[in-house]
C-alpha atoms as a PDB file:
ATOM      1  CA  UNK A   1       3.804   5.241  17.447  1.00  0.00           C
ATOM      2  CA  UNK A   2       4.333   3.046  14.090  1.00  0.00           C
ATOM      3  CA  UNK A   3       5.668  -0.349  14.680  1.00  0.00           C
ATOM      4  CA  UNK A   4       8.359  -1.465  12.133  1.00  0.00           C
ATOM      5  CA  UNK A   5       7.874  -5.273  12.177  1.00  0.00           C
ATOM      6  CA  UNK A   6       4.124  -5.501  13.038  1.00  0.00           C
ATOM      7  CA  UNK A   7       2.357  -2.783  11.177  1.00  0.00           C
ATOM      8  CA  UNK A   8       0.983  -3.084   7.554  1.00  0.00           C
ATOM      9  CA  UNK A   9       3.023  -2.298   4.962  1.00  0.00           C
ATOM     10  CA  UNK A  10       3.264  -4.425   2.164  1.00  0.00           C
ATOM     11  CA  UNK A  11      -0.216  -5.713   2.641  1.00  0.00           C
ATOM     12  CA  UNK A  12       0.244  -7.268   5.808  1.00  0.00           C
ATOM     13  CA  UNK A  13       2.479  -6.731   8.900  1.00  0.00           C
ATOM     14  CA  UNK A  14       6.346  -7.729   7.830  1.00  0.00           C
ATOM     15  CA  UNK A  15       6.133 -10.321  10.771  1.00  0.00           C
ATOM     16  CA  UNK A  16       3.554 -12.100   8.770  1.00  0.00           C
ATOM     17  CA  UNK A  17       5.427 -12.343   5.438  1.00  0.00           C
ATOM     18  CA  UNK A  18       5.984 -16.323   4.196  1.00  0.00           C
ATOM     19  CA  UNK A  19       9.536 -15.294   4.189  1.00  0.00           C
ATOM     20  CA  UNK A  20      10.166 -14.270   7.687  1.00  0.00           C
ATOM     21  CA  UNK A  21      11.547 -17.126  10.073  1.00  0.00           C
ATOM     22  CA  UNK A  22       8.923 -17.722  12.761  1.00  0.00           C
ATOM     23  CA  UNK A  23      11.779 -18.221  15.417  1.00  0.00           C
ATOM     24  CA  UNK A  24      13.099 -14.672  14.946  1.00  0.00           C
ATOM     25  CA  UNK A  25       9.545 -13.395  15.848  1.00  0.00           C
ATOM     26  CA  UNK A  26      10.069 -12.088  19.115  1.00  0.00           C
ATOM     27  CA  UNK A  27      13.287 -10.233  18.398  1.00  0.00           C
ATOM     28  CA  UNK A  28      11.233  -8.200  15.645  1.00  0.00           C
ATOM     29  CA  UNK A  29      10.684  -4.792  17.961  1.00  0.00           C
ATOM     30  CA  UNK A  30      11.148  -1.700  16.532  1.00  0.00           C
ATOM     31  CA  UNK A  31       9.819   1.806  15.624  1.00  0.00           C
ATOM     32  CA  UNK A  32       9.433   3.587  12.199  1.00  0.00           C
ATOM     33  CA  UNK A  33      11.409   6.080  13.466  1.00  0.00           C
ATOM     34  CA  UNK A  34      14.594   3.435  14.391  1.00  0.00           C
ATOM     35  CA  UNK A  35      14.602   2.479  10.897  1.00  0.00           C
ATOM     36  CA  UNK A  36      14.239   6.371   9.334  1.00  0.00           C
ATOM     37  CA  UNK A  37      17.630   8.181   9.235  1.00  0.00           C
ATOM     38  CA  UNK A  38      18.317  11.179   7.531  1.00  0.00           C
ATOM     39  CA  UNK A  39      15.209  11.203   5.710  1.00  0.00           C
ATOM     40  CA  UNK A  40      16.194   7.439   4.718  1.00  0.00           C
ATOM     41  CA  UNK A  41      15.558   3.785   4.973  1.00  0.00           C
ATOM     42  CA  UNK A  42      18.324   2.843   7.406  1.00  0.00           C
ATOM     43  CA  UNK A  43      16.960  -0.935   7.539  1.00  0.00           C
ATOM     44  CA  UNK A  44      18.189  -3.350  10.684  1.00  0.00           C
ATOM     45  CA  UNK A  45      19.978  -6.197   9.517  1.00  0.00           C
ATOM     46  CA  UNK A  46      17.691  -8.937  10.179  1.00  0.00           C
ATOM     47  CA  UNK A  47      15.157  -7.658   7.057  1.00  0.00           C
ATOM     48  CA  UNK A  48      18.549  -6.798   4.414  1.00  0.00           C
ATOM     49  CA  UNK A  49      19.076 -11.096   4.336  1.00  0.00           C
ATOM     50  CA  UNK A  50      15.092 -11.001   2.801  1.00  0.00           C
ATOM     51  CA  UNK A  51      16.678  -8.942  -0.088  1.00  0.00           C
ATOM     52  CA  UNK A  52      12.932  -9.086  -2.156  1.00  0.00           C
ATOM     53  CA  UNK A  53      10.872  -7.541   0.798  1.00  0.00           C
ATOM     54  CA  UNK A  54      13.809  -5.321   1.330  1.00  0.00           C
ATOM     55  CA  UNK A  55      13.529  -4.012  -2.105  1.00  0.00           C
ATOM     56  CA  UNK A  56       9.743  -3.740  -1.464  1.00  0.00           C
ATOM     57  CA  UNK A  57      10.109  -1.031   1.341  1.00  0.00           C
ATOM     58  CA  UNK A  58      12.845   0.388  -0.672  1.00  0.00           C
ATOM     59  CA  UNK A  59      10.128   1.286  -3.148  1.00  0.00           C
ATOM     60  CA  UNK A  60       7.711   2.819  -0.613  1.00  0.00           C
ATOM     61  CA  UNK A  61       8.517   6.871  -0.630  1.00  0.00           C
ATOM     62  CA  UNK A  62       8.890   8.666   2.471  1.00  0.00           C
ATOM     63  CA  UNK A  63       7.411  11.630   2.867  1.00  0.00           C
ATOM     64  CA  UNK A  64      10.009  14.891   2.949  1.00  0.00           C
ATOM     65  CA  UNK A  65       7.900  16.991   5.713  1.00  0.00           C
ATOM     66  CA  UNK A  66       6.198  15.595   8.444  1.00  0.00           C
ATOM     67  CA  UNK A  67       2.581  14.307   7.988  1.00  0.00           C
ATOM     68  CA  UNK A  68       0.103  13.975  11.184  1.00  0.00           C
ATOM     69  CA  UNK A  69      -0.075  10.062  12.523  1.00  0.00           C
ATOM     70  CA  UNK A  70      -3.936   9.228  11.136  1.00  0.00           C
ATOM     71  CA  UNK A  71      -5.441   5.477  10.750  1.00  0.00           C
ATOM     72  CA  UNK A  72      -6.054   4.621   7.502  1.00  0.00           C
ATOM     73  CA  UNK A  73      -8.827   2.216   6.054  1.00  0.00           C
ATOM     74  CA  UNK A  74      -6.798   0.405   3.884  1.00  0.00           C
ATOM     75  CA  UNK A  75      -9.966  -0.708   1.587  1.00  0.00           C
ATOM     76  CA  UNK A  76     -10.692   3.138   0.991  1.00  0.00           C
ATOM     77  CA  UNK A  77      -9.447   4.864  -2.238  1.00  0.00           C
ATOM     78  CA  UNK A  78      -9.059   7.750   0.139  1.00  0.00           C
ATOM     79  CA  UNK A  79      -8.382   5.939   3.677  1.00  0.00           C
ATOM     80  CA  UNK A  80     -11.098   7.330   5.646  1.00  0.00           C
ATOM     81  CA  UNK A  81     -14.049   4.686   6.826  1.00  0.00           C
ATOM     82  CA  UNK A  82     -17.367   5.625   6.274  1.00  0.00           C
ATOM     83  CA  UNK A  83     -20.521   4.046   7.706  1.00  0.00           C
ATOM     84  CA  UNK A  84     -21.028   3.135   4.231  1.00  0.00           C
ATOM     85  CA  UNK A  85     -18.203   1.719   3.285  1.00  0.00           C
ATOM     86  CA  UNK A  86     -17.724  -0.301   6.325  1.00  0.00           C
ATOM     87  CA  UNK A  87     -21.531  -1.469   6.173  1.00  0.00           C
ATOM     88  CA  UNK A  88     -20.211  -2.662   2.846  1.00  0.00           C
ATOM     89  CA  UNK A  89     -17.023  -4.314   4.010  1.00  0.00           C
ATOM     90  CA  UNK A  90     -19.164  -6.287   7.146  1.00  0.00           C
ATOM     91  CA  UNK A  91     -21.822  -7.347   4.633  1.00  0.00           C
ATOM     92  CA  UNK A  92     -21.466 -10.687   2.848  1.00  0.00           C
ATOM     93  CA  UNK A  93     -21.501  -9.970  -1.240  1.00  0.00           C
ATOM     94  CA  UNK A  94     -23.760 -11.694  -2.731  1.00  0.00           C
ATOM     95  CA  UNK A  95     -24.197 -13.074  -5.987  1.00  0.00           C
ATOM     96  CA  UNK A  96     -27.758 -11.806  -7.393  1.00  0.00           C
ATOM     97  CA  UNK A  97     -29.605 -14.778  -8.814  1.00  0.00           C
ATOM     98  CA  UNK A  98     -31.872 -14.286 -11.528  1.00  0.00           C
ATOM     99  CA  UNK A  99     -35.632 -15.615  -9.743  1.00  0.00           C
ATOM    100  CA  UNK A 100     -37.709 -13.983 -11.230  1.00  0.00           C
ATOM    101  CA  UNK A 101     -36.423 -16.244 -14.452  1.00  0.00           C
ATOM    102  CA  UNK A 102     -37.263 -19.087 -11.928  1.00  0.00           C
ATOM    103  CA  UNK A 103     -40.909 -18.397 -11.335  1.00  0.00           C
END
């Protein structure tokens, strides 16, 4: 089930966001499906006061049928982790010095 408050969705969880007071924390419960109505954004009233990360999720589409509930690797073009690309991610990049210019 997708979490409102603590799932990514502008690049981090909205809990997380500089913005949000970290008193209000605990009160920040909530499913996807509390704040869809109708097809809609139907957002509760603690996120309207943030009115620039309100206008953020106002920007994300929703979809208009219903889509299966899949993880998504968010540093995939496509979302789906690969061995490779995760080998990738793990790995520390480098920056390739030039030795043989050394010897």
């Amino acid at each position: 089930m997708l979490q409102f408050w603590t799932d990514n969705w502008l690049g981090e969880p909205l809990v997380d966001l500089p913005h949000i007071d970290t008193d209000f924390h605990g009160h920040l419960k909530g499913t996807v499906s509390e704040v869809i109505v109708n097809g809609g954004w139907n957002f509760p009233a603690a996120l309207t006061s943030y009115g620039d990360i309100k206008d953020r999720m106002e920007a994300k589409v929703l979809p208009t049928v219903m889509l299966p509930n899949v993880l998504v690797w968010a540093h995939a073009p496509d979302g789906i982790l690969t061995s490779k690309l995760a080998l990738s991610f793990l790995r520390m990049s480098t920056t390739l010095l030039p030795w043989g210019d050394q010897i």
